[in-house]
Protein backbone atom coordinates (compact mmCIF):
# COMPACT_ATOMS: atom_id res chain seq x y z
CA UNK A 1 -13.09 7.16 -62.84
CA UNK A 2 -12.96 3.54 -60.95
CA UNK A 3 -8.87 4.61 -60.01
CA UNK A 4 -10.21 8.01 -58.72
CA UNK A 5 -12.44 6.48 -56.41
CA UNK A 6 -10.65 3.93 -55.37
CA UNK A 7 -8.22 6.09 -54.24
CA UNK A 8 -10.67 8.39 -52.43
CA UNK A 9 -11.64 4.96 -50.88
CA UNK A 10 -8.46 3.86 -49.81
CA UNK A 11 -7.77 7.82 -48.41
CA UNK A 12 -10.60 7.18 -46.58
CA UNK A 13 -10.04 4.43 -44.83
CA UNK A 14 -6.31 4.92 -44.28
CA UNK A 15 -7.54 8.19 -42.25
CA UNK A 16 -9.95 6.04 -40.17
CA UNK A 17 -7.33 4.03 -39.39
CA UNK A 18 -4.98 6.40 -38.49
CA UNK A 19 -7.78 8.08 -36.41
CA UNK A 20 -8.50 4.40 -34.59
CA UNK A 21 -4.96 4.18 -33.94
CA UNK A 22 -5.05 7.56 -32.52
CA UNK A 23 -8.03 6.66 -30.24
CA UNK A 24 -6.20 3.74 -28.92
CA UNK A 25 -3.50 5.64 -27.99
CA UNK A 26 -5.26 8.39 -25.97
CA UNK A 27 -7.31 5.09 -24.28
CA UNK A 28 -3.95 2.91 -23.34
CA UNK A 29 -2.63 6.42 -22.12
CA UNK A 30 -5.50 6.90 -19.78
CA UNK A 31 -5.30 3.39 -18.97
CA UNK A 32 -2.04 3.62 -17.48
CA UNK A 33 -3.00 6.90 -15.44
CA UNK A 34 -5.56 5.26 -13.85
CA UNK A 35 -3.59 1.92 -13.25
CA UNK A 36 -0.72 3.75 -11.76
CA UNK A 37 -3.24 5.81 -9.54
CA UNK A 38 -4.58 2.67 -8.57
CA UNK A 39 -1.52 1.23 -7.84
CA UNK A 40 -0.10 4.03 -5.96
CA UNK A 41 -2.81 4.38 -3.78
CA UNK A 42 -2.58 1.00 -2.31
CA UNK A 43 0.94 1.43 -1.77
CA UNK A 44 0.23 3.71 0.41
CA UNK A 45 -2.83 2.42 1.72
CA UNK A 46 -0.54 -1.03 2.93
CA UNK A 47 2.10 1.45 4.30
CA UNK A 48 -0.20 3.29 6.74
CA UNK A 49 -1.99 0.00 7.79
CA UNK A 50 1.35 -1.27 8.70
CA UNK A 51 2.48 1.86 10.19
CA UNK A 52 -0.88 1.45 12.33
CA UNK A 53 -0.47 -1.97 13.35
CA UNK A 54 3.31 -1.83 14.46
CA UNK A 55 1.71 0.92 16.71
CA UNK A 56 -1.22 -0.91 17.96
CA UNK A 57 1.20 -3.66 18.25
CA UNK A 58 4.08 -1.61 20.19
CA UNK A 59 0.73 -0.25 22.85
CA UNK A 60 -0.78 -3.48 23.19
CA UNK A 61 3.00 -4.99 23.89
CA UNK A 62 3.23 -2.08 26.90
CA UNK A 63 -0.50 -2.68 27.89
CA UNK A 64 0.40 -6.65 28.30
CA UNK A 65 4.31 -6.65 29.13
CA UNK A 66 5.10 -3.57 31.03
CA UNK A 67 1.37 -3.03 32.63
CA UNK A 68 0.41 -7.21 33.17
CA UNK A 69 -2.35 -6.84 31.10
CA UNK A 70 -3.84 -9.95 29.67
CA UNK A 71 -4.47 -9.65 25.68
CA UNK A 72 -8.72 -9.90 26.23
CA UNK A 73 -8.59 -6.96 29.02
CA UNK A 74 -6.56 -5.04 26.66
CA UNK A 75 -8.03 -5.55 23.59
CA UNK A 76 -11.29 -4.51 25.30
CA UNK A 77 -10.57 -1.61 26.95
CA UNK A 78 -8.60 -0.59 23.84
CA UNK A 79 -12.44 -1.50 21.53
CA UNK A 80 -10.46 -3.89 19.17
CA UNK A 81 -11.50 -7.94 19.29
CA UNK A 82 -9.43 -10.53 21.07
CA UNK A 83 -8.97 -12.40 17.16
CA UNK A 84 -6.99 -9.15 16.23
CA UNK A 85 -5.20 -8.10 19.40
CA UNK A 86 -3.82 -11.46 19.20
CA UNK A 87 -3.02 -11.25 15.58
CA UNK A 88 -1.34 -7.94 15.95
CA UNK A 89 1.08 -9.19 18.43
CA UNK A 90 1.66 -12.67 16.16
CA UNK A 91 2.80 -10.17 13.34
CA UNK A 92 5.02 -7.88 15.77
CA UNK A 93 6.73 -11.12 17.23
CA UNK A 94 7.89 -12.06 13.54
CA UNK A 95 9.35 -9.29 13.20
CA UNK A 96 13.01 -8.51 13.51
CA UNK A 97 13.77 -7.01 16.72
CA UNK A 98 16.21 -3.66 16.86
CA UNK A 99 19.47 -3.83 17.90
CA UNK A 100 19.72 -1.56 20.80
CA UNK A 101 22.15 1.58 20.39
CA UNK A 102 25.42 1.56 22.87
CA UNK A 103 24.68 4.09 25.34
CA UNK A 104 26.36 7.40 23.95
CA UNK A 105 27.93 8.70 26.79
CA UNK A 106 29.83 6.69 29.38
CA UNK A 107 29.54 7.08 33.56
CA UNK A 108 32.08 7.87 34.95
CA UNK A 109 30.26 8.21 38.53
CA UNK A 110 30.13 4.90 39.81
């Protein structure tokens, strides 16, 4: 009678176990979802900031270069502050600048 239970015992626990193990599983599984979610989302969150400030950068460039606007007028009449106006354009001068394209057609009028 002692083996008989002990081996209803040891069923037991072995199908705890195996139900623990289980229950990890599923857990590290939705772990990863919501990591990946996570990380996806500020992915894209850093690509549409950039995106934003190259084009903030690119108007406040015209507002200062092309219109002789100083950085303060612009950044006020554009509602940012002066701190990140000035910021904006630090970034966009480390940047690499484009090579331009070779004009595609060729005058001949001249």
């Amino acid at each position: 009678m002692t083996k008989n239970i002990r081996q209803v015992a040891r069923l037991k626990a072995l199908e705890q176990l195996a139900r623990r193990r289980a229950d990890l599983a599923a857990r590290e599984t939705r772990i990863r979802a919501h990591v990946m979610a996570i990380s996806t989302a500020a992915m894209e969150r850093d690509a549409t900031i950039a995106d934003a400030e190259r084009r903030i950068g690119e108007a406040l460039h015209a507002l200062t270069v092309t219109e002789s606007m100083t950085t303060r007028e612009a950044a006020t009449l554009s509602g940012i502050t002066l701190e990140e106006a000035n910021r904006i354009l630090r970034g966009r001068s480390q940047e690499p600048t484009p090579t331009p394209l070779a004009p595609t057609s060729a005058r001949t009028d001249r």
